[in-house]
N, C-alpha and C. Protein backbone atom coordinates (compact mmCIF):
# COMPACT_ATOMS: atom_id res chain seq x y z
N UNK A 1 -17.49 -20.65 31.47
CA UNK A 1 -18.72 -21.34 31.27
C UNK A 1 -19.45 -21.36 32.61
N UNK A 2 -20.83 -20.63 32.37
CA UNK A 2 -21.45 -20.91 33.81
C UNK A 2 -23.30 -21.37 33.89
N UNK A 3 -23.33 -22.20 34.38
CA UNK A 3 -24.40 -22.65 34.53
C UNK A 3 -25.34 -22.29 36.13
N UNK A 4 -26.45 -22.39 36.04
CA UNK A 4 -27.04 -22.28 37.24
C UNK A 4 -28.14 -23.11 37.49
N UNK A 5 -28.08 -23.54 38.77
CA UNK A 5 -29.50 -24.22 39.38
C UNK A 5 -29.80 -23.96 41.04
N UNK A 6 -31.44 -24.62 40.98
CA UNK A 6 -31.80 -24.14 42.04
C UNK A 6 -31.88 -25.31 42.66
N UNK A 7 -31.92 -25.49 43.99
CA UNK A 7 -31.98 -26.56 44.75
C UNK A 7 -33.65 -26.89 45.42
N UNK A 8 -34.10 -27.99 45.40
CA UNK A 8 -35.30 -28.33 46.10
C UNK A 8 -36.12 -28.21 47.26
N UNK A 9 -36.96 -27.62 47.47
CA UNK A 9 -37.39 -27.12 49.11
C UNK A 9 -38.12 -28.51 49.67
N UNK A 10 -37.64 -29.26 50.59
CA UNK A 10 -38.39 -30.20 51.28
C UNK A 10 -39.52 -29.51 51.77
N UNK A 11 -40.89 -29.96 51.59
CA UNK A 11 -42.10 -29.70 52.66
C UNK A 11 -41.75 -30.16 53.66
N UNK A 12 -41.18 -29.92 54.68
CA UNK A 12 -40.84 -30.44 56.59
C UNK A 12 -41.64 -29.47 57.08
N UNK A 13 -43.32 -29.21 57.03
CA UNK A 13 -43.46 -28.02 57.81
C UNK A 13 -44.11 -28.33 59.04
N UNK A 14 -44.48 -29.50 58.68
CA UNK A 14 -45.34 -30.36 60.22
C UNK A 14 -44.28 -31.04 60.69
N UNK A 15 -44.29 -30.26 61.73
CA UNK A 15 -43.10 -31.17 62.71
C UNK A 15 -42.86 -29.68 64.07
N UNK A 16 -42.26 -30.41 64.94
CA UNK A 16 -41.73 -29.37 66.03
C UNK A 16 -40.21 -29.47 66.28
N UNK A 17 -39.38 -28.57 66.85
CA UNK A 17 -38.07 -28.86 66.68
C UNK A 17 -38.24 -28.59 68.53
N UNK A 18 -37.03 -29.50 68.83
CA UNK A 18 -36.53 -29.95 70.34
C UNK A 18 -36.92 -28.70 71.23
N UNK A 19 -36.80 -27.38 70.83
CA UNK A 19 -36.95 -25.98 71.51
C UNK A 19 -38.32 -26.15 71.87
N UNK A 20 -38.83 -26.88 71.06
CA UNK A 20 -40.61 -26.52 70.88
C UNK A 20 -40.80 -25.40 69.47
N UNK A 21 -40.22 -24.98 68.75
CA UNK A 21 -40.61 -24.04 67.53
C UNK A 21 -40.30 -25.33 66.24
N UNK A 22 -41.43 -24.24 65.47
CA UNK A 22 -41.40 -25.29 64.33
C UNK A 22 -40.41 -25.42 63.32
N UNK A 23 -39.94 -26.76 62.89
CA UNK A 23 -39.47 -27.10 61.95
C UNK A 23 -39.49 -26.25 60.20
N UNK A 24 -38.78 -25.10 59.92
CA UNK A 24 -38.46 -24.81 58.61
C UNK A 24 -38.21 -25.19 57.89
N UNK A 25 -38.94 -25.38 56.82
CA UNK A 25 -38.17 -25.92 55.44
C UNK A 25 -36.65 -26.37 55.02
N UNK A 26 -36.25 -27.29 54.73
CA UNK A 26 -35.26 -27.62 55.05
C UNK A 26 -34.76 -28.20 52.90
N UNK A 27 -33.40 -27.95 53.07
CA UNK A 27 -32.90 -27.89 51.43
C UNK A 27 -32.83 -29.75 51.08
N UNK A 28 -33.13 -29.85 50.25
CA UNK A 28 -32.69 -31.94 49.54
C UNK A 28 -31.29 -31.49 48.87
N UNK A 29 -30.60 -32.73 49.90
CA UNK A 29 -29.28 -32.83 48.69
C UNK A 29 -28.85 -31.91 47.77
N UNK A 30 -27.75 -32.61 47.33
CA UNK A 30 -26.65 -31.82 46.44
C UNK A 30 -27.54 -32.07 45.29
N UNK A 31 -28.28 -32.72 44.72
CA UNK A 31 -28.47 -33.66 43.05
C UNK A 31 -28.51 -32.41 42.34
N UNK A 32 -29.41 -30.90 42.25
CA UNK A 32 -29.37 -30.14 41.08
C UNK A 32 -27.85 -29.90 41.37
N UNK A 33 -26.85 -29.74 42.25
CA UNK A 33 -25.80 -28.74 42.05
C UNK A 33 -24.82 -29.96 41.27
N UNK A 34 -24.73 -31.16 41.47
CA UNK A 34 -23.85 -32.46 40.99
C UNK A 34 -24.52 -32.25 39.18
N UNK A 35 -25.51 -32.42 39.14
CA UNK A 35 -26.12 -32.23 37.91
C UNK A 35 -25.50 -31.06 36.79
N UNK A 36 -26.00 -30.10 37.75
CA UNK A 36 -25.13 -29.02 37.21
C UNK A 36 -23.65 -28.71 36.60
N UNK A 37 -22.95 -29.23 37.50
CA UNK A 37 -20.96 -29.13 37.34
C UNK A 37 -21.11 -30.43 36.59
N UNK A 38 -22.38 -31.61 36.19
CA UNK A 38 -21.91 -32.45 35.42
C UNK A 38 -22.44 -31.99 33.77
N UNK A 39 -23.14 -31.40 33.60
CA UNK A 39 -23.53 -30.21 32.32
C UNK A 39 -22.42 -29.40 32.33
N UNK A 40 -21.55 -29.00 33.22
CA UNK A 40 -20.91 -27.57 32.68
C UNK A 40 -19.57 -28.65 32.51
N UNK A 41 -19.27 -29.54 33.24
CA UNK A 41 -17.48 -30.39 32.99
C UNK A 41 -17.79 -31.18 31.30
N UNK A 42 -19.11 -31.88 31.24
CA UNK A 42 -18.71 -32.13 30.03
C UNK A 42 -18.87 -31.34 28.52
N UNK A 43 -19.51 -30.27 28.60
CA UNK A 43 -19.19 -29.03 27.86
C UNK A 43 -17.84 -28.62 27.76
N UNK A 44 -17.18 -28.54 28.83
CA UNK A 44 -15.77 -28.13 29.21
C UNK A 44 -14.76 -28.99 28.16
N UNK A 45 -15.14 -29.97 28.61
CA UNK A 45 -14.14 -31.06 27.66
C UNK A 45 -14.41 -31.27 26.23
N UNK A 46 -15.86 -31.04 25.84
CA UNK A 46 -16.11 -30.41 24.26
C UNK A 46 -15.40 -29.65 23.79
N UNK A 47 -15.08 -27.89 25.00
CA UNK A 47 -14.64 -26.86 24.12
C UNK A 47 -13.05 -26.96 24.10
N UNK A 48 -12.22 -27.97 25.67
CA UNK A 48 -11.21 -28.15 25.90
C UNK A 48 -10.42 -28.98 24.75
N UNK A 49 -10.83 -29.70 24.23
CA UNK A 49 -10.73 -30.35 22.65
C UNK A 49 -10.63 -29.76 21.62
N UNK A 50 -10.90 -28.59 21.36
CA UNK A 50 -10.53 -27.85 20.35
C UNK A 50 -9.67 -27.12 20.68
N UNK A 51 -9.15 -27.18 21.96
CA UNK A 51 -8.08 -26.07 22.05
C UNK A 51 -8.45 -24.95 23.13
N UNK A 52 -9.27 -24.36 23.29
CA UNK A 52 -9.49 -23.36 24.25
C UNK A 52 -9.56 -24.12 26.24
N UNK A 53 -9.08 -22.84 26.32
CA UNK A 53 -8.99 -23.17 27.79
C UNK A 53 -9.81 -22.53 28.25
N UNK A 54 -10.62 -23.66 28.95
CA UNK A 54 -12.07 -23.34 29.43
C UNK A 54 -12.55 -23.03 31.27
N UNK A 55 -13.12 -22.19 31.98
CA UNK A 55 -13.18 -22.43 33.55
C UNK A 55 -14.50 -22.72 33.46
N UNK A 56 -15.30 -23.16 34.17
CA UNK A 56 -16.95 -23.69 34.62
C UNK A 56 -16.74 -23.61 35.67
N UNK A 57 -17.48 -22.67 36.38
CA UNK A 57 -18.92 -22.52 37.20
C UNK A 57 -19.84 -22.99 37.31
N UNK A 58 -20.44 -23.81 38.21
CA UNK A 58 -22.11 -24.04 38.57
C UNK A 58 -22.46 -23.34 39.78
N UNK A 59 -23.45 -22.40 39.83
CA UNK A 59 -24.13 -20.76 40.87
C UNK A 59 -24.94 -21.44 41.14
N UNK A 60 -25.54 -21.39 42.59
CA UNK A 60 -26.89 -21.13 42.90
C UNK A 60 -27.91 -19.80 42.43
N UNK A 61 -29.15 -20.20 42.08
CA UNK A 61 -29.46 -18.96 41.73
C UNK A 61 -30.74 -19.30 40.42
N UNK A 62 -30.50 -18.11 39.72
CA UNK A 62 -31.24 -17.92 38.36
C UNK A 62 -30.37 -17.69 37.61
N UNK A 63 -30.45 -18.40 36.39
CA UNK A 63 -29.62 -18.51 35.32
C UNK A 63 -28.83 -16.82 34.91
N UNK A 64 -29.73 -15.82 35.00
CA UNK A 64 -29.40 -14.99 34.55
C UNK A 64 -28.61 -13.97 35.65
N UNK A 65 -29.22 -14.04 36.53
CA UNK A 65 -28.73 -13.48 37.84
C UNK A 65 -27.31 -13.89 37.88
N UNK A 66 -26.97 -15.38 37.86
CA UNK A 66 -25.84 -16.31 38.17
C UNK A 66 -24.35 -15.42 36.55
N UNK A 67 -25.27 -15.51 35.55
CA UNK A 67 -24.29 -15.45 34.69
C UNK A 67 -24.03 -13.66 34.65
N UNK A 68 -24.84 -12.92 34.72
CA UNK A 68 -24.43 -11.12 35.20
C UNK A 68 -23.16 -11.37 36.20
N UNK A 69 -23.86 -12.01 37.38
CA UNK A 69 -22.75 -11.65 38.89
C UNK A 69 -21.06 -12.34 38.09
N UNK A 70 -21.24 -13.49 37.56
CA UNK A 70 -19.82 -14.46 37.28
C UNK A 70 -19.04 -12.85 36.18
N UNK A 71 -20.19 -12.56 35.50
CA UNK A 71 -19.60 -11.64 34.13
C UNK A 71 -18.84 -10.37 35.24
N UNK A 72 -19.51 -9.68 36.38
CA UNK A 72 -18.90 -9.00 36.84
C UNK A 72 -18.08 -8.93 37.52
N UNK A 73 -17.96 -10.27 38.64
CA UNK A 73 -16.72 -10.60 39.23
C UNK A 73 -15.38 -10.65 38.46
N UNK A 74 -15.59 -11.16 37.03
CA UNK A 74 -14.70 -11.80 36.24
C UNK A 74 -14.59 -10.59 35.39
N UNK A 75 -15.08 -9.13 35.63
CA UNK A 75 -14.80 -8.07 34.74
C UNK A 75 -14.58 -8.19 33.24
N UNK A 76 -15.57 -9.42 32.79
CA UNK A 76 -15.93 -10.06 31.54
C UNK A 76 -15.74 -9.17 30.44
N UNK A 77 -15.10 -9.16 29.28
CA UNK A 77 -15.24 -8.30 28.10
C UNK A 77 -16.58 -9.31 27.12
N UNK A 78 -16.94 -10.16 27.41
CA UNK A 78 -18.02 -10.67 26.45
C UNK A 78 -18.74 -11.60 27.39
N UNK A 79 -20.37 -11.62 27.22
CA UNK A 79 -21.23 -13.02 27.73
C UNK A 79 -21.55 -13.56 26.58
N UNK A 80 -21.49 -14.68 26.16
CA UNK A 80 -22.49 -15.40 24.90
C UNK A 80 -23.00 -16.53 26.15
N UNK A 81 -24.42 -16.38 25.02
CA UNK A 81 -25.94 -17.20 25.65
C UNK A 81 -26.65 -16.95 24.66
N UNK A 82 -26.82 -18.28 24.91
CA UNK A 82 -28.40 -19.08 23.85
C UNK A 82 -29.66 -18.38 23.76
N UNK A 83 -30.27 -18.47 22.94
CA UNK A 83 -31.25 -18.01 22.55
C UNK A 83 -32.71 -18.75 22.96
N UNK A 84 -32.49 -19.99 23.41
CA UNK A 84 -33.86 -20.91 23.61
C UNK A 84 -34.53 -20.19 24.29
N UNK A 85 -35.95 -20.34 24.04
CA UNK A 85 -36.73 -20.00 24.77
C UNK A 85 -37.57 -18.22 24.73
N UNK A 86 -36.49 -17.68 23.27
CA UNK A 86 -36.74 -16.75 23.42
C UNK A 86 -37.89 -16.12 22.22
N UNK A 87 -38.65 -16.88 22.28
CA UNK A 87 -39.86 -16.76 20.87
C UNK A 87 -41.68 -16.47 20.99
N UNK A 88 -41.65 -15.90 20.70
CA UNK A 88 -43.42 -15.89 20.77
C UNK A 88 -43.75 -14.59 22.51
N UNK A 89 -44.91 -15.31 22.43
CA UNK A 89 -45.72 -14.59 24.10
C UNK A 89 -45.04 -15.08 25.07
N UNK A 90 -44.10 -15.78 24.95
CA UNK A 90 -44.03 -16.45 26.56
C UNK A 90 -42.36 -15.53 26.67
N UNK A 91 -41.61 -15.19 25.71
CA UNK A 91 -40.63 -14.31 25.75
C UNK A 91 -41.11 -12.83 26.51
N UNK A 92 -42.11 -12.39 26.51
CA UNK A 92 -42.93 -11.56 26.66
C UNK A 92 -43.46 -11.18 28.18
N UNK A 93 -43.88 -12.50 28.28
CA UNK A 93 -45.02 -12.85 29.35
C UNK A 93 -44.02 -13.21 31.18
N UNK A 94 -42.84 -14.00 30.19
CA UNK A 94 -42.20 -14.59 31.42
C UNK A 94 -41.05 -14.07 31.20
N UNK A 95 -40.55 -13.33 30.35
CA UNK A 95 -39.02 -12.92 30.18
C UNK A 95 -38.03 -14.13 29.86
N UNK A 96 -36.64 -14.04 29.85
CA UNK A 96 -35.98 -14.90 29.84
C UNK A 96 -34.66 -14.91 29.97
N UNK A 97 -33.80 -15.41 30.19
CA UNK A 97 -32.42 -15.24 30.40
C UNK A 97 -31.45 -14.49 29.59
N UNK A 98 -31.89 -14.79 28.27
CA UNK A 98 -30.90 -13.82 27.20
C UNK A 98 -30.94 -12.37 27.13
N UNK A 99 -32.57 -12.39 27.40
CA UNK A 99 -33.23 -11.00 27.21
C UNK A 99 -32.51 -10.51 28.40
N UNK A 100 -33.14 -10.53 29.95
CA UNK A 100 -32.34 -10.14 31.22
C UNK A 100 -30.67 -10.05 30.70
N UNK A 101 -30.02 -10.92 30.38
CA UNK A 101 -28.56 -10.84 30.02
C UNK A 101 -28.11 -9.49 28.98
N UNK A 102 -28.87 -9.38 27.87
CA UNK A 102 -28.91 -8.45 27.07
C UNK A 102 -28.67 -7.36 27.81
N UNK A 103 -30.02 -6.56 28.52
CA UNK A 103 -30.07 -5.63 28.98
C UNK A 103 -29.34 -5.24 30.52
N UNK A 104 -29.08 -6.13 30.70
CA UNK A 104 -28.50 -5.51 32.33
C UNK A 104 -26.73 -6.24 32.61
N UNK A 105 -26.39 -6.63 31.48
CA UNK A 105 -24.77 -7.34 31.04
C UNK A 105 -23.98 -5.87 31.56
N UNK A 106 -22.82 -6.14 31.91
CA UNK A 106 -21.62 -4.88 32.48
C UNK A 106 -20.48 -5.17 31.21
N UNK A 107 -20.73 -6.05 30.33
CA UNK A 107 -20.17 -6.23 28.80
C UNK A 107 -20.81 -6.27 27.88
N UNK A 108 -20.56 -6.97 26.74
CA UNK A 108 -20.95 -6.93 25.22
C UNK A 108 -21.44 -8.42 25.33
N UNK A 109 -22.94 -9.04 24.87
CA UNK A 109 -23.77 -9.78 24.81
C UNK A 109 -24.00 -10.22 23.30
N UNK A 110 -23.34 -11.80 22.97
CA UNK A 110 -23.31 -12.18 22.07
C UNK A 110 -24.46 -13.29 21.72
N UNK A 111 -25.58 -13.00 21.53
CA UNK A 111 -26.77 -14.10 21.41
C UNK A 111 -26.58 -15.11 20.83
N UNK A 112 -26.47 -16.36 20.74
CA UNK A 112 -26.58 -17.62 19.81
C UNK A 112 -27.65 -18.38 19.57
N UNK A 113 -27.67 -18.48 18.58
CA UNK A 113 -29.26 -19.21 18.35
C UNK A 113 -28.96 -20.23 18.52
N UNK A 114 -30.17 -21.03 19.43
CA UNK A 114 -29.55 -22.53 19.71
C UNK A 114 -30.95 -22.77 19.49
N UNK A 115 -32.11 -22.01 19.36
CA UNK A 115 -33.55 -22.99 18.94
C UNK A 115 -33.33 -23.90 17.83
């Protein structure tokens, strides 16, 4: 099971750092990545309840990016992923995770409809 999120860019751009050069953008806290492993642990214990033995992942990243790289490290024989999001112009316009997963998977891509 793998989930992904991105972390928050602080605006710090006015400021000077001790050298005299300016202050870079700087990352906020853990909260999407805690968020994250707390979506993927209690899923875990949903599927761990029926019996299957489950691992979770939470990636930095893009959802789809995150779940390809886990599928190839893990020399995956199957990805299943949801379907949300995947309807109308905006499937189109903005792409989406299943679609990206579909086509560029190093396994066999099992869609689930979750709309």
């Amino acid at each position: 099971m793998v989930t992904a999120y991105r972390p928050v860019r602080a605006a710090v751009m006015a400021g000077v750092s001790a050298s005299g050069g300016a202050i870079a953008p700087a990352w906020l806290g853990d909260d999407e990545r805690v968020a994250a492993e707390e979506v993927v642990r209690r899923a875990m214990e949903r599927l761990e309840s029926t019996g299957a033995a489950v691992r979770s992942l939470a990636r930095l990243g893009e959802p789809a990016d995150a779940l390809l790289a886990v599928a190839a490290e893990l020399d995956a024989d199957l990805i299943v992923v949801g379907n949300r999001g995947m309807s109308g112009v905006r499937r189109y316009l903005l792409g989406n995770v299943a679609d990206r997963v579909a086509h560029h998977a190093p396994c066999s891509v099992h869609i689930v409809h979750t709309c």
